[in-house]
Protein backbone atom coordinates (compact mmCIF):
# COMPACT_ATOMS: atom_id res chain seq x y z
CA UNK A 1 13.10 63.16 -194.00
CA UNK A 2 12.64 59.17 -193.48
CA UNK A 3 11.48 57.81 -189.88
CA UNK A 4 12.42 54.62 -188.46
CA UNK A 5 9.84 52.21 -188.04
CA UNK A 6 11.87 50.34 -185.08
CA UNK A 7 12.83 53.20 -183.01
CA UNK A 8 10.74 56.02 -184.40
CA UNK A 9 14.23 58.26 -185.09
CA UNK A 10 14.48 60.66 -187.97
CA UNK A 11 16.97 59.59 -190.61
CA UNK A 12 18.66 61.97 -191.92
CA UNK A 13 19.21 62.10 -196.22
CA UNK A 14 22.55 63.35 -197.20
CA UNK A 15 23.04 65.97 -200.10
CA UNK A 16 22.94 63.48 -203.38
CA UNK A 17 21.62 60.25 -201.83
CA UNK A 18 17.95 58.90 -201.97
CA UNK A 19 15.87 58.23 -199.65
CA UNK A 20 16.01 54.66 -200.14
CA UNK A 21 19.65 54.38 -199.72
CA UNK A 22 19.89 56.47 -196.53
CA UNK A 23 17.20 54.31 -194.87
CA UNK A 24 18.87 51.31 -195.91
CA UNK A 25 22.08 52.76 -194.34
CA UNK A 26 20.28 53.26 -191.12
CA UNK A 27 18.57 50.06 -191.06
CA UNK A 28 22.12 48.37 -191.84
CA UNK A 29 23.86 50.42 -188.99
CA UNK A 30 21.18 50.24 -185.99
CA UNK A 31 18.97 47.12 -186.90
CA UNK A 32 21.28 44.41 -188.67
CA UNK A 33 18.91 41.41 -187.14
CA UNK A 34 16.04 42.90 -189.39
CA UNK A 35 17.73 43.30 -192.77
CA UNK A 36 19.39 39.82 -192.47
CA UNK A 37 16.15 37.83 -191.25
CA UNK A 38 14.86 35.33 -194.33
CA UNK A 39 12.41 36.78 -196.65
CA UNK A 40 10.43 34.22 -195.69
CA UNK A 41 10.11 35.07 -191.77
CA UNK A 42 9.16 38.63 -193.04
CA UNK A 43 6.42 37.73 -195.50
CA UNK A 44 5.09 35.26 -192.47
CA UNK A 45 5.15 38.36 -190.13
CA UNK A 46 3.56 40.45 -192.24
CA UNK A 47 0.41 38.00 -193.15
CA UNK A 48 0.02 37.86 -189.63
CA UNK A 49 -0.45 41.70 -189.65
CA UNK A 50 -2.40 41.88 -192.76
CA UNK A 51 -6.19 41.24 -192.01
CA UNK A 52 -8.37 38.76 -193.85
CA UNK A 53 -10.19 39.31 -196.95
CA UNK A 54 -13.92 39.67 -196.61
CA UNK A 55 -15.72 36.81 -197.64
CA UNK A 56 -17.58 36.68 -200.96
CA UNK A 57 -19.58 34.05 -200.88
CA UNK A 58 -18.68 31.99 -203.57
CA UNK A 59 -15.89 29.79 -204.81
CA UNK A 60 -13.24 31.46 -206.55
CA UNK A 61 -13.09 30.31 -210.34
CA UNK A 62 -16.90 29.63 -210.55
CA UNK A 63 -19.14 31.21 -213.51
CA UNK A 64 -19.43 30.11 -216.65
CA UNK A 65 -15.75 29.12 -218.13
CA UNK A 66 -14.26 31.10 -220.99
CA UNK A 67 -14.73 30.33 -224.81
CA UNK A 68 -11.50 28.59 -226.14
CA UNK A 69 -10.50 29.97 -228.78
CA UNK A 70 -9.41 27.54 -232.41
CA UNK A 71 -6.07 26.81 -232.54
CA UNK A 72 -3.87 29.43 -234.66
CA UNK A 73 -2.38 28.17 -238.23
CA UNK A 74 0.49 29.54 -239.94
CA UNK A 75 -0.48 31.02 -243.90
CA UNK A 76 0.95 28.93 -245.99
């Protein structure tokens, strides 16, 4: 069985469904305002949740570049 991360409520997973569907279902049925918020609002809300990389100490992309390789020719 699923839990709801809103209201903490077992859902329940009917005979032949997933458990992807029947969560869905719930979400759809009890918390409409989450599932039709922008993907955008719910990437920002989860950044703000996620915490910061540690730092490394150095730029990123520094080091010595990569080798290039020669441009590829057809046979003739």
């Amino acid at each position: 069985m699923a839990t709801c991360k809103m209201c903490r409520t077992s859902i329940e997973v009917p005979e032949g469904w997933s458990v992807g569907a029947a969560v869905r279902r719930h979400y759809w049925a009890e918390h409409p305002d989450r599932m039709l918020r922008s993907q955008a609002d719910r990437a920002a809300e989860s950044e703000l949740r996620r915490p910061a990389p540690p730092p490394t100490g150095r730029a990123t992309g520094a080091g010595t570049p990569s080798r290039r390789e020669p441009p590829r020719t057809r046979p003739a």
